[in-house]
C-alpha atoms as a PDB file:
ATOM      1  CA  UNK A   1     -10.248 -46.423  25.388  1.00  0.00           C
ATOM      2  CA  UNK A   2     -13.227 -43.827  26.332  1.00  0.00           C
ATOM      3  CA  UNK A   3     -14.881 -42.411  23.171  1.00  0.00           C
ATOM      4  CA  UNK A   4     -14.835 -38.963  22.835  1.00  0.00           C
ATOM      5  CA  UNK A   5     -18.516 -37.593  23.792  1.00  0.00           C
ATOM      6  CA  UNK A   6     -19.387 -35.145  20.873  1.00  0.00           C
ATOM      7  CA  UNK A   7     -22.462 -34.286  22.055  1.00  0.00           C
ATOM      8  CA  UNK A   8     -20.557 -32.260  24.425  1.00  0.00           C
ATOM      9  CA  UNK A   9     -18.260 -30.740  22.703  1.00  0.00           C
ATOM     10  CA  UNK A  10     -20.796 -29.272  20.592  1.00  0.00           C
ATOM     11  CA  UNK A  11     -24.316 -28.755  20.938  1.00  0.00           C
ATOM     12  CA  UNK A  12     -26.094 -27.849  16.943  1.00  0.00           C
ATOM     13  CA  UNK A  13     -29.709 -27.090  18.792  1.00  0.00           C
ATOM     14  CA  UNK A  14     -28.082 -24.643  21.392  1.00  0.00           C
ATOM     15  CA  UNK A  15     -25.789 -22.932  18.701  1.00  0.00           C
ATOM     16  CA  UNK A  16     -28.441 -22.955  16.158  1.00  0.00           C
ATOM     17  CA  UNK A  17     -30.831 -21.353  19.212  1.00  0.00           C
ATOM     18  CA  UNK A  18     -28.381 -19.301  20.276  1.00  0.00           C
ATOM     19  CA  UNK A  19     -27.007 -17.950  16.700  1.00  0.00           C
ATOM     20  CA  UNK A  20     -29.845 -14.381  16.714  1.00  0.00           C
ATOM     21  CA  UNK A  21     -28.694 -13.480  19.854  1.00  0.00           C
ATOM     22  CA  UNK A  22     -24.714 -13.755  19.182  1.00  0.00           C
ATOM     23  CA  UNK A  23     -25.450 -12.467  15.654  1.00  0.00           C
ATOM     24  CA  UNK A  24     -26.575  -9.045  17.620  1.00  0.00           C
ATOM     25  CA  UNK A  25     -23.309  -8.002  18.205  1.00  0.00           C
ATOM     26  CA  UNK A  26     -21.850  -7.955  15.303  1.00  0.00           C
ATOM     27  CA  UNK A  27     -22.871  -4.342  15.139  1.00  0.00           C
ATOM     28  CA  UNK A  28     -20.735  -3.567  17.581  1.00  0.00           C
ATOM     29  CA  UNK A  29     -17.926  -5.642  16.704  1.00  0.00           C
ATOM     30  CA  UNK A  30     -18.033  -4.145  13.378  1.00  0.00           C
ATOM     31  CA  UNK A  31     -18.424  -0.594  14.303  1.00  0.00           C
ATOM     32  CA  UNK A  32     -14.905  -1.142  16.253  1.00  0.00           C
ATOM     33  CA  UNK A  33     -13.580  -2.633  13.717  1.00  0.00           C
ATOM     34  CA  UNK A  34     -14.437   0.565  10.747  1.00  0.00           C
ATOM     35  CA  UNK A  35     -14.746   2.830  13.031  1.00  0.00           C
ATOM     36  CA  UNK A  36     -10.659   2.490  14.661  1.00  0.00           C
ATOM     37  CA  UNK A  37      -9.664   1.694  11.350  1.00  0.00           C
ATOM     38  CA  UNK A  38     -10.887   5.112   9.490  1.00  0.00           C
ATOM     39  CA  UNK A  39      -9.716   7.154  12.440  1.00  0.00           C
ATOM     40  CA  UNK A  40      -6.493   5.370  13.105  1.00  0.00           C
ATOM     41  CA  UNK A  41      -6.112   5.606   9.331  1.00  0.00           C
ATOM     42  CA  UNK A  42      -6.114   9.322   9.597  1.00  0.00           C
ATOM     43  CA  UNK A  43      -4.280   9.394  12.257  1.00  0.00           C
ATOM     44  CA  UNK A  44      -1.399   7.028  11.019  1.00  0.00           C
ATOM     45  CA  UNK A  45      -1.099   9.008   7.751  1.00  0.00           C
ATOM     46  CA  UNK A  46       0.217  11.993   9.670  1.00  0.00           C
ATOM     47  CA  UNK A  47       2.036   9.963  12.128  1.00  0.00           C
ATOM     48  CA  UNK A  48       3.829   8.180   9.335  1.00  0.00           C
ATOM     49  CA  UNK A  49       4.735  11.967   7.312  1.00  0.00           C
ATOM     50  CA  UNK A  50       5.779  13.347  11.002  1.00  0.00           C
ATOM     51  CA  UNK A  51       7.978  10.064  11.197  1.00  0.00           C
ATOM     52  CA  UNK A  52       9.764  10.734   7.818  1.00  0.00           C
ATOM     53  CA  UNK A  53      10.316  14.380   8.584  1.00  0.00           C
ATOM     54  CA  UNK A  54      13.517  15.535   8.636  1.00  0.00           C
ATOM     55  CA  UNK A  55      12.277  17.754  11.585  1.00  0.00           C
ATOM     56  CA  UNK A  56      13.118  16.183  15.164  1.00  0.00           C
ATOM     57  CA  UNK A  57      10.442  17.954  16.970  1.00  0.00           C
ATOM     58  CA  UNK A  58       8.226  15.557  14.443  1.00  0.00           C
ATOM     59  CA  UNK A  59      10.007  12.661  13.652  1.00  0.00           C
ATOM     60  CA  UNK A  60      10.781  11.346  17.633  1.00  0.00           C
ATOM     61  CA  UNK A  61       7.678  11.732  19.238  1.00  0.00           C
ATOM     62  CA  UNK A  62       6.191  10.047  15.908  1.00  0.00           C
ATOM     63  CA  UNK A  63       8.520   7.105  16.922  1.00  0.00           C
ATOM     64  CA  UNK A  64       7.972   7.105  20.828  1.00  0.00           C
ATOM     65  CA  UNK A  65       4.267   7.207  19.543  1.00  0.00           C
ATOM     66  CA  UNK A  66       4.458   4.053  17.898  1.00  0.00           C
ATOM     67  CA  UNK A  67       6.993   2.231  19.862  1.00  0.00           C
ATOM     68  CA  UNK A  68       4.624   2.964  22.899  1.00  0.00           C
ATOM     69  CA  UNK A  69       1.481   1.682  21.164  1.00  0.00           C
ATOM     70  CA  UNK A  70       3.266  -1.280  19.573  1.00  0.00           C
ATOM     71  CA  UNK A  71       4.705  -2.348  23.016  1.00  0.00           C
ATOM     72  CA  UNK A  72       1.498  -1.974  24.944  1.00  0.00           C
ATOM     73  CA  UNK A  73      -0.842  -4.434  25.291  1.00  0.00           C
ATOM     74  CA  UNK A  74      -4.554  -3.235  24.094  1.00  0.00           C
ATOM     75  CA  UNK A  75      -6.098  -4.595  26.617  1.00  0.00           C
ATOM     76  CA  UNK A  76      -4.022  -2.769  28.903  1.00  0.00           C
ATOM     77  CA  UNK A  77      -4.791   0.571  27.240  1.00  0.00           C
ATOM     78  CA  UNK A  78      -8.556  -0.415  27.348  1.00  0.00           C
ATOM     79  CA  UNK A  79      -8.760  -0.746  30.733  1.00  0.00           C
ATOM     80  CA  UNK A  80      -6.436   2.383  31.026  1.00  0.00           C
ATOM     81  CA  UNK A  81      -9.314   4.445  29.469  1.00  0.00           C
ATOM     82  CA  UNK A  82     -12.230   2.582  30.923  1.00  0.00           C
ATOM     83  CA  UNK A  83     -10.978   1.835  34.506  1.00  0.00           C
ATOM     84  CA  UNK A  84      -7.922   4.202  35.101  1.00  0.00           C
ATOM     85  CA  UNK A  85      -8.831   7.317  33.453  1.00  0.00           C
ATOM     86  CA  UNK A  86     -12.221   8.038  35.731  1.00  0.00           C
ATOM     87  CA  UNK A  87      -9.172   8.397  38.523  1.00  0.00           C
ATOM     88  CA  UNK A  88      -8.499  11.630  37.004  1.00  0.00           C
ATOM     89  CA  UNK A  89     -11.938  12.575  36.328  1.00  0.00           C
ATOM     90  CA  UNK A  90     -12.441  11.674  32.510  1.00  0.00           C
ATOM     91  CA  UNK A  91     -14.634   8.931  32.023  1.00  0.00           C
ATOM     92  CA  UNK A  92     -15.879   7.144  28.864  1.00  0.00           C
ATOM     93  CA  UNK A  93     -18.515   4.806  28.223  1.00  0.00           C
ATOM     94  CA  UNK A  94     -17.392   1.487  27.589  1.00  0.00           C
ATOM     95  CA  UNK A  95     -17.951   2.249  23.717  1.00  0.00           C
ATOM     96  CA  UNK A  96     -16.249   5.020  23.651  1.00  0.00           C
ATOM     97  CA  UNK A  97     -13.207   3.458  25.652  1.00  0.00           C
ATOM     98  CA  UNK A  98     -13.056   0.681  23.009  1.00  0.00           C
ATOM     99  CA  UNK A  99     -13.229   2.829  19.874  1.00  0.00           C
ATOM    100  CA  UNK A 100     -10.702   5.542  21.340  1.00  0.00           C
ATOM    101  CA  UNK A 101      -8.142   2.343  22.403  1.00  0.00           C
ATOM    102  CA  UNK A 102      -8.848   0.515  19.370  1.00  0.00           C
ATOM    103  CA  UNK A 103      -8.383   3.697  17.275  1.00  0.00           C
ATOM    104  CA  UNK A 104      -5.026   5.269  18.645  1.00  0.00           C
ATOM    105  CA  UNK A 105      -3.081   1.729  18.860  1.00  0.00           C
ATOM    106  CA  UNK A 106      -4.254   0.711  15.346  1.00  0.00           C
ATOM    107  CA  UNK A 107      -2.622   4.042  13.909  1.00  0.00           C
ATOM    108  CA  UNK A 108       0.967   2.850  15.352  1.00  0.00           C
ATOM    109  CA  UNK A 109       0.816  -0.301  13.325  1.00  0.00           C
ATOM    110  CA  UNK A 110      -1.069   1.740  10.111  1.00  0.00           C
ATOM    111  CA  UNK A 111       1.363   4.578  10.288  1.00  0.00           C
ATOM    112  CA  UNK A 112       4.528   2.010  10.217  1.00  0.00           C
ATOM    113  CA  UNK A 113       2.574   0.685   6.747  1.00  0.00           C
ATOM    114  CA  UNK A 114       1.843   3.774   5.220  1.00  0.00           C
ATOM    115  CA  UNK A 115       5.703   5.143   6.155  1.00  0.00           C
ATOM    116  CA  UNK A 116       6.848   1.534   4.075  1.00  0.00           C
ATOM    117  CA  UNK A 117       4.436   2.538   1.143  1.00  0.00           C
ATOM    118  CA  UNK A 118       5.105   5.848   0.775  1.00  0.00           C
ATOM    119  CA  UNK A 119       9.121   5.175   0.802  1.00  0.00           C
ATOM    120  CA  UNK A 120       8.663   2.437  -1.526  1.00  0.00           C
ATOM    121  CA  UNK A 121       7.592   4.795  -4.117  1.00  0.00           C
ATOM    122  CA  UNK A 122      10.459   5.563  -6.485  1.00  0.00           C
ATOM    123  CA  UNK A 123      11.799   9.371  -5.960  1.00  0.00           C
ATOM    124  CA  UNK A 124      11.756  10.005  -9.545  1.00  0.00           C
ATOM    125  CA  UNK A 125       7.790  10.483  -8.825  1.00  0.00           C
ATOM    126  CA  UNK A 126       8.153  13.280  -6.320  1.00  0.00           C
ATOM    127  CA  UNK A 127      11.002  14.841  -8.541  1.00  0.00           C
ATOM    128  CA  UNK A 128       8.584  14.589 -11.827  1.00  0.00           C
ATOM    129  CA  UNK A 129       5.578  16.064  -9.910  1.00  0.00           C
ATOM    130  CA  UNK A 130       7.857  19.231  -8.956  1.00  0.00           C
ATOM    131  CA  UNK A 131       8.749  19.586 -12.814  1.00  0.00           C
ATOM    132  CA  UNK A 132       5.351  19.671 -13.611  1.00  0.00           C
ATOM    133  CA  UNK A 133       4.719  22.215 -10.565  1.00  0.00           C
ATOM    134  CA  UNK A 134       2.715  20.181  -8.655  1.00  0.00           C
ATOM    135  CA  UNK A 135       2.468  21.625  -4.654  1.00  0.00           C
ATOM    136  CA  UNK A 136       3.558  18.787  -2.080  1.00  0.00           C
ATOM    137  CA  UNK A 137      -0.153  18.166  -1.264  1.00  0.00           C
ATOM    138  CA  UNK A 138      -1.129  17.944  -5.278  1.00  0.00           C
ATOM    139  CA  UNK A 139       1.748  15.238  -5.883  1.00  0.00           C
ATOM    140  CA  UNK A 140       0.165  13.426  -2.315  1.00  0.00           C
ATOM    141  CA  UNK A 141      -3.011  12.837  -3.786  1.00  0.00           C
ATOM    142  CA  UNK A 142      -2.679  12.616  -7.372  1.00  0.00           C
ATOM    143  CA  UNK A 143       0.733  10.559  -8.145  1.00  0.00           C
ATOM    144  CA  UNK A 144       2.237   9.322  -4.814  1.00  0.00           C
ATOM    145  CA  UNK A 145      -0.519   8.223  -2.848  1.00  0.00           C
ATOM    146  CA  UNK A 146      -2.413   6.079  -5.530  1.00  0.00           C
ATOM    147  CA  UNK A 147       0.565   4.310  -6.149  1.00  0.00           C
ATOM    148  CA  UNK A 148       1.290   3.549  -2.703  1.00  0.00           C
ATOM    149  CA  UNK A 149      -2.060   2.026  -1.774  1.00  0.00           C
ATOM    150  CA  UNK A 150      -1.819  -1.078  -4.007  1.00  0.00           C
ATOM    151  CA  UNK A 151       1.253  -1.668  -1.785  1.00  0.00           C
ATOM    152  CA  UNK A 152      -0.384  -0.852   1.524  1.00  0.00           C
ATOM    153  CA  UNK A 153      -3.995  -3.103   0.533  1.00  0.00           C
ATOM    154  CA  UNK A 154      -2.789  -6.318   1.694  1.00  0.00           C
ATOM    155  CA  UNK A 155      -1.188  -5.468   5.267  1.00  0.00           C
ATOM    156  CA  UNK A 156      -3.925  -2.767   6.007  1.00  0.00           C
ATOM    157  CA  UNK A 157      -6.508  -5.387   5.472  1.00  0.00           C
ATOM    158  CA  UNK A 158      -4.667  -7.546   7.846  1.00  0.00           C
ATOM    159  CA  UNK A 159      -4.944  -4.430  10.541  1.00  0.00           C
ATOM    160  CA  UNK A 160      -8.672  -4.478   9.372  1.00  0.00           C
ATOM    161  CA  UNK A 161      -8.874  -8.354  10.547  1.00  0.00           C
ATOM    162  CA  UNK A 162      -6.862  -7.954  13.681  1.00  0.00           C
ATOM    163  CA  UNK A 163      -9.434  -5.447  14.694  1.00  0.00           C
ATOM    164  CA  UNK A 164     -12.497  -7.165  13.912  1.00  0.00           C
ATOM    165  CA  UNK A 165     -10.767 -10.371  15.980  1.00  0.00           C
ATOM    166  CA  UNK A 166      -9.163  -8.267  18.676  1.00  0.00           C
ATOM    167  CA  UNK A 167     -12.848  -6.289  19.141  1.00  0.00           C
ATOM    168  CA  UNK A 168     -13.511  -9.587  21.314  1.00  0.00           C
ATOM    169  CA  UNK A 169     -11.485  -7.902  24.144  1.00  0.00           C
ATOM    170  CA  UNK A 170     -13.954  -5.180  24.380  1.00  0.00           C
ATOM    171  CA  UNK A 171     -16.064  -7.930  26.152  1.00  0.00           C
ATOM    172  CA  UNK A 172     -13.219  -7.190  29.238  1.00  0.00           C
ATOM    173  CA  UNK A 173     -15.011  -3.637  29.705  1.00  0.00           C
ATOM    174  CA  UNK A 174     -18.772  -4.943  29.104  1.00  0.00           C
ATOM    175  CA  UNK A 175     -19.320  -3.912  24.899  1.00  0.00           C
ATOM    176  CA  UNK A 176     -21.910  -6.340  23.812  1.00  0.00           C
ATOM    177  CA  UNK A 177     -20.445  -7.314  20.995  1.00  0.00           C
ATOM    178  CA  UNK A 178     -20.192 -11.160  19.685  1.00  0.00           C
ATOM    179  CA  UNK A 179     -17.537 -12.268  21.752  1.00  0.00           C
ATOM    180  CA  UNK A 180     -19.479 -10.888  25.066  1.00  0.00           C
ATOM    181  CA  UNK A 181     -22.720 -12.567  24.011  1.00  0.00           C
ATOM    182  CA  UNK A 182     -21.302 -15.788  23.467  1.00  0.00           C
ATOM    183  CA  UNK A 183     -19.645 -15.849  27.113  1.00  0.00           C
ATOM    184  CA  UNK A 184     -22.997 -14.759  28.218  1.00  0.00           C
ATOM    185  CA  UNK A 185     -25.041 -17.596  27.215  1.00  0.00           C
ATOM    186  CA  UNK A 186     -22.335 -20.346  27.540  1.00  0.00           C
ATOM    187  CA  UNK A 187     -22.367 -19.089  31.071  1.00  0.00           C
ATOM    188  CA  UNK A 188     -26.146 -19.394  31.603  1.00  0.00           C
ATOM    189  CA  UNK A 189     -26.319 -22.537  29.490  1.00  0.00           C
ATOM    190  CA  UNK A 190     -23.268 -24.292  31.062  1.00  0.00           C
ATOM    191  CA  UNK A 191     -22.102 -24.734  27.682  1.00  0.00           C
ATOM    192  CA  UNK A 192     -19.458 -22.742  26.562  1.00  0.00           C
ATOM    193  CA  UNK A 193     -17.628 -24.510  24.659  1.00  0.00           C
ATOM    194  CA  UNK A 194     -20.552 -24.558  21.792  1.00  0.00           C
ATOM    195  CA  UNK A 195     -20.717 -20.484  22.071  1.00  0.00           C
ATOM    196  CA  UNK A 196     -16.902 -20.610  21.587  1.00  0.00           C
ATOM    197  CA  UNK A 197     -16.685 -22.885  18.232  1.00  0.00           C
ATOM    198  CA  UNK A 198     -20.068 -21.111  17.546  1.00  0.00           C
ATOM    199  CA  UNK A 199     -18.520 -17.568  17.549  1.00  0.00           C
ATOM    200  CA  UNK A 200     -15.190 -18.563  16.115  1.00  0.00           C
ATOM    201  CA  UNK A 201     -16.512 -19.402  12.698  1.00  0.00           C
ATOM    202  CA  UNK A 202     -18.734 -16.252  12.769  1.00  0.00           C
ATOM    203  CA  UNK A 203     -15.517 -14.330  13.140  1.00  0.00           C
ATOM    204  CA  UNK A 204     -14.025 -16.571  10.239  1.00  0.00           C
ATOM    205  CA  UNK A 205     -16.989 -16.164   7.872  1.00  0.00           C
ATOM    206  CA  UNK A 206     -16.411 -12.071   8.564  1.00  0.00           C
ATOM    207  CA  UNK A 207     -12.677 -12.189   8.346  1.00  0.00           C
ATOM    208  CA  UNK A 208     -14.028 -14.569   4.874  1.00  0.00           C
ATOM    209  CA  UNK A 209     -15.760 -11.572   3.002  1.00  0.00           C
ATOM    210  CA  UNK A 210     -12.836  -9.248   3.900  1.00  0.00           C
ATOM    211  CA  UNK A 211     -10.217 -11.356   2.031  1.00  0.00           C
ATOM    212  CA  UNK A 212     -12.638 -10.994  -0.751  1.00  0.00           C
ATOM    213  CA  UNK A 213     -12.664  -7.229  -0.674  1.00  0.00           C
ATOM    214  CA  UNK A 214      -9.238  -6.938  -0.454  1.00  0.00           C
ATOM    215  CA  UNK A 215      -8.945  -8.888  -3.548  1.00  0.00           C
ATOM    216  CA  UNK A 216     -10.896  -6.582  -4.659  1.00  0.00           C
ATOM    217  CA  UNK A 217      -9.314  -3.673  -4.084  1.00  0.00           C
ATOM    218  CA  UNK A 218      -5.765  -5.337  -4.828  1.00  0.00           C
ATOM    219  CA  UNK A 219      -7.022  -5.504  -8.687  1.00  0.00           C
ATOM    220  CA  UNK A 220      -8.512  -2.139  -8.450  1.00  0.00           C
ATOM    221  CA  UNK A 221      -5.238  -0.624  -7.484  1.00  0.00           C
ATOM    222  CA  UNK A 222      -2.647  -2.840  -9.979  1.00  0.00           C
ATOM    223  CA  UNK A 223      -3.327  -0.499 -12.692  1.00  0.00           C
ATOM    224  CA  UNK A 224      -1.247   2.182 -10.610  1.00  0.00           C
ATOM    225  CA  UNK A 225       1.961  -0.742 -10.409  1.00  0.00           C
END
């Protein structure tokens, strides 16, 4: 029976050699990652009201919204933007390709959250705000909306790690970020499988410290339960 060769299957000298230059990119892959999640944030808070309307002119392109960017691969809408759209003549950077694609298919998936945590809210809280005379925008902020994000934390921080994992497809339209370096010097090095296991447990250890902030922020929010 052949032993297995470790020594191949992972190199500590080329990973520990190689760790700077991989490390680089994590600027990148974190800007993605904030970045799509702030703006699809924004953008899946109005998408989710516009999908609870009672208005029809609101609620169904809210849904084809999200049923398109829920049934589309993101690669696919990456290169959309970065190879398809110069066709037309509109052309991004590959930056701005990723944080656009990242951004407007992250808001399908947030918007479906924030529509579940905003209906999960008893209506006895909307119909108390209007006793007290509160506008629709004042019982938002103040009474419905605090108590809804200690309900939305946990699955909103699981769009938050999807992004920082799925930022590795921005390598497909040349980002530098982690994932791209990696490839890069496995490539040069004839070693990739080291830069793979090398670049996996960096995206653990950052997928790590935002389990702990969204314990965090779970025990901020309990008070409002």
């Amino acid at each position: 029976m052949n032993e297995i060769e470790w020594g191949l299957l992972f190199d500590p000298q080329l990973a520990l050699d190689s760790f700077p230059y991989v490390l680089s990119g994590i600027w990148y892959t974190l800007l993605i990652a904030i970045v799509s999640m702030v703006v699809g944030l924004i953008i899946g808070f109005f998408i989710a009201l516009a999908r609870t309307s009672n208005l029809l002119f609101l609620q169904w392109p809210a849904r084809l919204y999200i049923s398109f960017m829920r049934g589309v691969p993101i690669l696919v809408i990456l290169f959309l933007l970065y190879f398809g759209f110069p066709v037309i003549g509109v052309e991004f950077t590959a930056m701005q390709a990723a944080l656009i694609g990242f951004s407007l298919n992250s808001a399908a998936y947030m918007a479906e959250i924030l529509r579940s945590s905003l209906s999960s809210v008893d209506i006895g809280q909307w119909e108390s705000s209007k006793a007290l005379g509160l506008t629709y925008w004042q019982s938002m902020r103040r009474i419905i909306l605090p108590q809804s994000v200690r309900i939305a934390v946990p699955p909103l921080s699981n769009v938050l790690m999807d992004l920082i994992k799925a930022s590795s497809l921005a390598a497909m339209i040349t980002v530098p970020e982690m994932f791209q370096k990696a490839r890069s010097v496995g490539a040069r090095e004839y070693d990739l499988l080291t830069l793979l296991i090398l670049v996996a447990l960096m995206y653990w250890a950052i997928c790590s410290v935002m389990t702990v902030l969204q314990n965090y922020l779970e025990k901020r929010y309990a008070k409002y339960l």
